[in-house]
C-alpha atoms as a PDB file:
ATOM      1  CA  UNK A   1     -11.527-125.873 -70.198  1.00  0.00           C
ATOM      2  CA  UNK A   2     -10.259-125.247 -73.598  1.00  0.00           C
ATOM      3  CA  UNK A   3      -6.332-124.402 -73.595  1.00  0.00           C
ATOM      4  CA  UNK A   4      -5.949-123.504 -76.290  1.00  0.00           C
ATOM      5  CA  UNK A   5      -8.688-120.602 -75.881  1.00  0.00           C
ATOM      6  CA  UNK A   6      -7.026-119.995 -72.518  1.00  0.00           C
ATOM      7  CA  UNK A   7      -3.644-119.694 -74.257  1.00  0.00           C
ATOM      8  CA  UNK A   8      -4.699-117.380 -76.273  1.00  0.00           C
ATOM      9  CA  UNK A   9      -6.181-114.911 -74.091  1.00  0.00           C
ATOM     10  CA  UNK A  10      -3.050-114.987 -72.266  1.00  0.00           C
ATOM     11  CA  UNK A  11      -0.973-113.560 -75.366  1.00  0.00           C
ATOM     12  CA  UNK A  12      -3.683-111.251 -75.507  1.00  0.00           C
ATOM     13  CA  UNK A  13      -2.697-109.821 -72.211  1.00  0.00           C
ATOM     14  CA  UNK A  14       0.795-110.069 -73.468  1.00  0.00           C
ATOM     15  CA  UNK A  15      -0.369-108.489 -76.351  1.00  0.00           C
ATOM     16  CA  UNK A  16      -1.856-105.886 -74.841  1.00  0.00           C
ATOM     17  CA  UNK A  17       0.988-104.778 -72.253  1.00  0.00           C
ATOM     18  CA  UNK A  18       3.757-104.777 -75.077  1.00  0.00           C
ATOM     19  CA  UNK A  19       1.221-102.896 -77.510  1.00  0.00           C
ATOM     20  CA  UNK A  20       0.942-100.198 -74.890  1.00  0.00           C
ATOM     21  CA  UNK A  21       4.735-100.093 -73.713  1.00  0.00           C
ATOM     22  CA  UNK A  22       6.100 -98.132 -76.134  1.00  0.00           C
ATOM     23  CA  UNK A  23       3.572 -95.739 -75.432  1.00  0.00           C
ATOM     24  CA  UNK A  24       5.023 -95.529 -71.678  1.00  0.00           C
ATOM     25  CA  UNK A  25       8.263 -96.200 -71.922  1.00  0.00           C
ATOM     26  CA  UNK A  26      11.495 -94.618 -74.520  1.00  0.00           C
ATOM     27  CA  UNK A  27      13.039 -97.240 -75.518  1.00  0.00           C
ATOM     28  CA  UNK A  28      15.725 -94.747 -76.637  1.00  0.00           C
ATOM     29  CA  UNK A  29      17.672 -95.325 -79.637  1.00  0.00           C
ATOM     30  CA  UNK A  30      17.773 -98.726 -78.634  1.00  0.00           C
ATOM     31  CA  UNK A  31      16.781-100.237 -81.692  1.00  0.00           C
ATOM     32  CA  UNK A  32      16.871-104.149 -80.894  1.00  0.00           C
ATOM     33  CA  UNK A  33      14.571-103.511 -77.468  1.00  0.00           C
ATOM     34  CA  UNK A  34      12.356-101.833 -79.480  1.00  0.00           C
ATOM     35  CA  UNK A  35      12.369-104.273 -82.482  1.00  0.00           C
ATOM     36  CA  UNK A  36      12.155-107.192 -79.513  1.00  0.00           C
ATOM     37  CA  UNK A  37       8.813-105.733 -77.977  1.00  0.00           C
ATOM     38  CA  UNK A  38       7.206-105.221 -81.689  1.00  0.00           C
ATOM     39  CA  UNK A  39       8.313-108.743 -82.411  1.00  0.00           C
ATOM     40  CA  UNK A  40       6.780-109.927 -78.841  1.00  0.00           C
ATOM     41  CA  UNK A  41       3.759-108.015 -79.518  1.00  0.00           C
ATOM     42  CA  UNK A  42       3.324-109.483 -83.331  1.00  0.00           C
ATOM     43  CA  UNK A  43       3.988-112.786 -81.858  1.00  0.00           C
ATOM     44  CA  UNK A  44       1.082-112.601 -79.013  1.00  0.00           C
ATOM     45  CA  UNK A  45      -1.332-110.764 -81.464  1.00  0.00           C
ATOM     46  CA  UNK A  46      -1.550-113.628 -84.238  1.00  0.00           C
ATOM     47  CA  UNK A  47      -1.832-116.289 -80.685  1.00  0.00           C
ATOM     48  CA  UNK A  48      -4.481-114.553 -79.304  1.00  0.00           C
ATOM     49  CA  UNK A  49      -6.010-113.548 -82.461  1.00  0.00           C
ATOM     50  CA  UNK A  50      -5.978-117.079 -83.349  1.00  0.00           C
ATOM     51  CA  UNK A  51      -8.385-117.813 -80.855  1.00  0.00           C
ATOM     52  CA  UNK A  52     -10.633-115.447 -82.215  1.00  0.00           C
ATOM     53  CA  UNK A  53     -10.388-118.006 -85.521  1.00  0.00           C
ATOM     54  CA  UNK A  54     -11.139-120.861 -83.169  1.00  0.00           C
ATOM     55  CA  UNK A  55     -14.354-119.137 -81.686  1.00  0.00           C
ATOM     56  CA  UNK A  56     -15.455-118.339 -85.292  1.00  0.00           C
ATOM     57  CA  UNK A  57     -14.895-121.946 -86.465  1.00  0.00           C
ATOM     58  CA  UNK A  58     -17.163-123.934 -83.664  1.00  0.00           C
ATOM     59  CA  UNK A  59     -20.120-120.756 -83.201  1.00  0.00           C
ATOM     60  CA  UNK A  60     -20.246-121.058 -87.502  1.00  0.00           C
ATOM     61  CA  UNK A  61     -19.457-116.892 -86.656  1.00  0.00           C
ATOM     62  CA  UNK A  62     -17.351-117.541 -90.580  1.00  0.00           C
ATOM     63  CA  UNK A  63     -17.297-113.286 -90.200  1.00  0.00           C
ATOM     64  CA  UNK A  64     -15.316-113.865 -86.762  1.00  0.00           C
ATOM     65  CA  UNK A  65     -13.081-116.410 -88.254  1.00  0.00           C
ATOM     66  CA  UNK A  66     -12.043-114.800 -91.688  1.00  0.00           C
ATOM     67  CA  UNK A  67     -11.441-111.340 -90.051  1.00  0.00           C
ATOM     68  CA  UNK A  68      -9.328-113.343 -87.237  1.00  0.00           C
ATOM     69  CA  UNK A  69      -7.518-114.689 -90.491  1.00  0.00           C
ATOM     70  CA  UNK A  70      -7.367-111.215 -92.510  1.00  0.00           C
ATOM     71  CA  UNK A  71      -5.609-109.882 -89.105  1.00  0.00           C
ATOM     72  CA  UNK A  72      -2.752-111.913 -89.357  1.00  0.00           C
ATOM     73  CA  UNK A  73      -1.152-110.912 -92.666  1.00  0.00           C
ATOM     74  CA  UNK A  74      -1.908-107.368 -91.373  1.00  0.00           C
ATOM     75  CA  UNK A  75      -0.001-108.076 -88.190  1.00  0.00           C
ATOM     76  CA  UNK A  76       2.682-109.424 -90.138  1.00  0.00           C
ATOM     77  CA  UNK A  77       2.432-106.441 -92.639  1.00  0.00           C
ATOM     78  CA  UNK A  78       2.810-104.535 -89.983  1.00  0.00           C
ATOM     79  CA  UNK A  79       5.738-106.025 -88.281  1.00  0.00           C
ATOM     80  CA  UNK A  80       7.770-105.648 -91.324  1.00  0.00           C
ATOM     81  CA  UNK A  81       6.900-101.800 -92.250  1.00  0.00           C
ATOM     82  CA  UNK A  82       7.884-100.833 -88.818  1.00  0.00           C
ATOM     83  CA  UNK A  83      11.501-102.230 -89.559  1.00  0.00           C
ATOM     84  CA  UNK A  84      11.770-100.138 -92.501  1.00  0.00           C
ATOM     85  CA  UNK A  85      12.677 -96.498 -92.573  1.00  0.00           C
ATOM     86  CA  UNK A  86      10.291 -96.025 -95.494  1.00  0.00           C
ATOM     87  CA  UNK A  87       6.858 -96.729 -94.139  1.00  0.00           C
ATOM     88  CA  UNK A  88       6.536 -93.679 -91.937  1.00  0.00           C
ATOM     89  CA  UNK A  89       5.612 -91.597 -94.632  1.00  0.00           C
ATOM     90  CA  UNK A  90       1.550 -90.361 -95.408  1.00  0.00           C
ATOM     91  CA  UNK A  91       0.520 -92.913 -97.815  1.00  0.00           C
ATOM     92  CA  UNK A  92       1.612 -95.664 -95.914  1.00  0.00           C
ATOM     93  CA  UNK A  93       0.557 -94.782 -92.661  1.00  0.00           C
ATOM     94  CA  UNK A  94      -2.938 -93.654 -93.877  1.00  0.00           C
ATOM     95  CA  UNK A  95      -3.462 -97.248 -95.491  1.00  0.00           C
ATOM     96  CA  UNK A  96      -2.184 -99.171 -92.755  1.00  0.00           C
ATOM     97  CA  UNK A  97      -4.592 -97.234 -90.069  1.00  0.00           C
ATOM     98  CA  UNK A  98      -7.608 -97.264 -92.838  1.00  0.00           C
ATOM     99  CA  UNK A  99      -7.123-100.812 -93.064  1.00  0.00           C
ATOM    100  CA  UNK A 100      -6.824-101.111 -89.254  1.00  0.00           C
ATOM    101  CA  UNK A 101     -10.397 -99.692 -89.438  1.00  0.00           C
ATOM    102  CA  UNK A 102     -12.215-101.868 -91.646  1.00  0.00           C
ATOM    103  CA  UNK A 103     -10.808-104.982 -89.957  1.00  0.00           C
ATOM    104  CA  UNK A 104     -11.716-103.606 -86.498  1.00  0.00           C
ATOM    105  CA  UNK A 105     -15.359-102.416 -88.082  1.00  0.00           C
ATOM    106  CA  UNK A 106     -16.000-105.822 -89.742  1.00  0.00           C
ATOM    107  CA  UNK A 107     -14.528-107.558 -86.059  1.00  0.00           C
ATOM    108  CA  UNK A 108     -16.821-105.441 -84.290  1.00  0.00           C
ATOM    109  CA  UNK A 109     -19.967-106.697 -86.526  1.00  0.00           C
ATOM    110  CA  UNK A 110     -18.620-110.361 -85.690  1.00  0.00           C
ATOM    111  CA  UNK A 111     -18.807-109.910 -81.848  1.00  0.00           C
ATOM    112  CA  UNK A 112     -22.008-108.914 -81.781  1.00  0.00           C
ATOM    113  CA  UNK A 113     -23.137-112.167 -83.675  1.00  0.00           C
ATOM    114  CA  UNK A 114     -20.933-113.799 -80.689  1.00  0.00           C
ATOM    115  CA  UNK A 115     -23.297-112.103 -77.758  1.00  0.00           C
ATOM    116  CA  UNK A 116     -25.781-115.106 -79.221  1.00  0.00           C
ATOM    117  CA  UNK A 117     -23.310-117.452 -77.579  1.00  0.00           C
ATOM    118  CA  UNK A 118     -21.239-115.689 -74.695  1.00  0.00           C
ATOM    119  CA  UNK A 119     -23.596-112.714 -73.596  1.00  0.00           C
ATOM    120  CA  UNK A 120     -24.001-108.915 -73.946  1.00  0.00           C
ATOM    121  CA  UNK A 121     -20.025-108.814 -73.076  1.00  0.00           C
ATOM    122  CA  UNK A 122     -19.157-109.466 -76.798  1.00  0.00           C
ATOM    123  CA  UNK A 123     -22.260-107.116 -77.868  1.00  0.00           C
ATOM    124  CA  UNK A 124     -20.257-104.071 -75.625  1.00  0.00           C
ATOM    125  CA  UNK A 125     -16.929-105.408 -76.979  1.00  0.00           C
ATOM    126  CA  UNK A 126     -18.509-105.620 -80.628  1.00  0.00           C
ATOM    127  CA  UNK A 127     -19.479-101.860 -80.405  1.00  0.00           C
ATOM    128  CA  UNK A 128     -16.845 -99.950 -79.395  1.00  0.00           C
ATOM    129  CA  UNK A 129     -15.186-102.118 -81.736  1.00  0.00           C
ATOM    130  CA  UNK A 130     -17.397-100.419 -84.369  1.00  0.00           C
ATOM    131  CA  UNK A 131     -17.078 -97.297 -83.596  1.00  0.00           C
ATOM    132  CA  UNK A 132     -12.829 -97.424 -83.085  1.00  0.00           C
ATOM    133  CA  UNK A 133     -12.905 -99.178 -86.525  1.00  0.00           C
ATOM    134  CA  UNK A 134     -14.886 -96.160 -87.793  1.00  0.00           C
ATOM    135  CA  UNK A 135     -12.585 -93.522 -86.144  1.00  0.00           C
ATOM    136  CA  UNK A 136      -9.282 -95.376 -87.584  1.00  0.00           C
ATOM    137  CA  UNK A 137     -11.177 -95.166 -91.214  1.00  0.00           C
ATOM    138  CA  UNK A 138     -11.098 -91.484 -90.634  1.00  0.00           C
ATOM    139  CA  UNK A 139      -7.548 -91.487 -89.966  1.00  0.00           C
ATOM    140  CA  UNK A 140      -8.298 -88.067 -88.387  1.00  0.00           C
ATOM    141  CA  UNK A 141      -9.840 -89.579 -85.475  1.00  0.00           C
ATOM    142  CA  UNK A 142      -7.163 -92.372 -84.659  1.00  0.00           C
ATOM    143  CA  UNK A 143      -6.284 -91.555 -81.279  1.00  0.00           C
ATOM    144  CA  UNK A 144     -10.522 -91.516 -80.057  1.00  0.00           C
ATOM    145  CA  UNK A 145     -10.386 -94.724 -82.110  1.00  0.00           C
ATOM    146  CA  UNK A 146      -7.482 -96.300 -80.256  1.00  0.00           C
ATOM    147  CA  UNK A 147      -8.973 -94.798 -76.793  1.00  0.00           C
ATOM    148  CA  UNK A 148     -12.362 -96.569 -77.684  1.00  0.00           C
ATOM    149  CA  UNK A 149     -10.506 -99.710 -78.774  1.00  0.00           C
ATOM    150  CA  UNK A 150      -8.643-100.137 -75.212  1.00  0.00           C
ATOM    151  CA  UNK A 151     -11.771-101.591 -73.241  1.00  0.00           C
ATOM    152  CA  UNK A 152     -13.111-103.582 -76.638  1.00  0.00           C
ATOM    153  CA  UNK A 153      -9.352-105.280 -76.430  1.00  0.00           C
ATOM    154  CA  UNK A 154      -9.796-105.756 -72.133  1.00  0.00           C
ATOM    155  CA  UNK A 155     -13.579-107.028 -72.629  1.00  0.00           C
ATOM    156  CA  UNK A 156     -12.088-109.537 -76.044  1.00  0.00           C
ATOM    157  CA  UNK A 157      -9.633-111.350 -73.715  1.00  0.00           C
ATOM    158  CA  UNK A 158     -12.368-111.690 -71.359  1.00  0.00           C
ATOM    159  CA  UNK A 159     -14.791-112.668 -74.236  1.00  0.00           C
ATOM    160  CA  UNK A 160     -11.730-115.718 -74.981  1.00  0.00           C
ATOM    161  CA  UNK A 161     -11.674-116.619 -71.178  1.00  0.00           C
ATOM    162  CA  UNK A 162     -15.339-116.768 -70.568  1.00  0.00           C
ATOM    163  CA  UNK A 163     -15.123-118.808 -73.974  1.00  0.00           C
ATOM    164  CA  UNK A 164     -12.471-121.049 -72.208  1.00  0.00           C
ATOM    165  CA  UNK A 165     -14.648-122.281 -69.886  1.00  0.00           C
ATOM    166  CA  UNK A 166     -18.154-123.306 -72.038  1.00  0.00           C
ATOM    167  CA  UNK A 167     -18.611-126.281 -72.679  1.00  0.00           C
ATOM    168  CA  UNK A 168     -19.176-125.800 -76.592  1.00  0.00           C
ATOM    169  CA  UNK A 169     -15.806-124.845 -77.068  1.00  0.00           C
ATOM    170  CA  UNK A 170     -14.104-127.985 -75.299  1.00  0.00           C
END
């Protein structure tokens, strides 16, 4: 088994679940929680995105890899708008979820190179990447985008376990 692939499906889950808290629970005006779970979340993303870069490297997927790569600066882009006051204002959310889009449309392409190697899981995954990518371009569409990008994020963890466990990535 390759850890390190392991390892980072894990974050993804922890990824995942502190992604979606927020969206479940007020944190309040409880600013350090808050900032805690987007740091947790940041953290986890660029682990488990990491293994994405991994994946990219030994299939020659070089699509896979450099958008693994692109998504880290974004991640950490992102960490440090939502600490400032300033960035929730039209311009800068518009970019950031336009830019969410083309990395999740370009991702999306990559899986479905992927299904070569693990199997029609990353060519599901790799679509409905596509098509969230496409609604988070359109800004207008965001929350179908982020509805459609739920079970592409449940199937990529899976995509990193199954991964785990081939012998071409030990």
């Amino acid at each position: 088994m390759n850890e390190t692939l392991k390892y980072s499906a894990i974050f993804g889950i922890i990824a995942g679940v502190t992604g979606i808290l927020p969206d479940i629970i007020s944190w309040g005006d409880n600013q350090i929680v808050s900032s805690l779970n987007h740091l947790i979340y940041v953290i986890s993303s660029i682990i488990y995105i990491w293994g994405y870069k991994i994946v990219g490297e030994k299939t020659h997927n070089n699509l896979l890899k450099y958008t693994a790569i692109a998504y880290i600066p974004w991640l950490i882009i992102t960490a440090m708008l939502f600490l400032s006051p300033t960035f929730f204002n039209a311009p800068h959310v518009i970019l950031w979820i336009s830019t969410f889009g083309i990395l999740g449309i370009l991702f999306g392409i990559a899986l479905l190179k992927l299904a070569e190697v693990v199997g029609s899981i990353a060519k599901v995954a790799g679509v409905l990447g596509i098509l969230s990518g496409i609604c988070f371009v359109t800004v207008k569409f965001a929350i179908i985008g982020r509805l459609l990008g739920l079970p592409a994020y449940v199937l990529g963890i899976m995509i990193l376990f199954k991964a785990a466990n081939m012998e071409q990535f030990k």
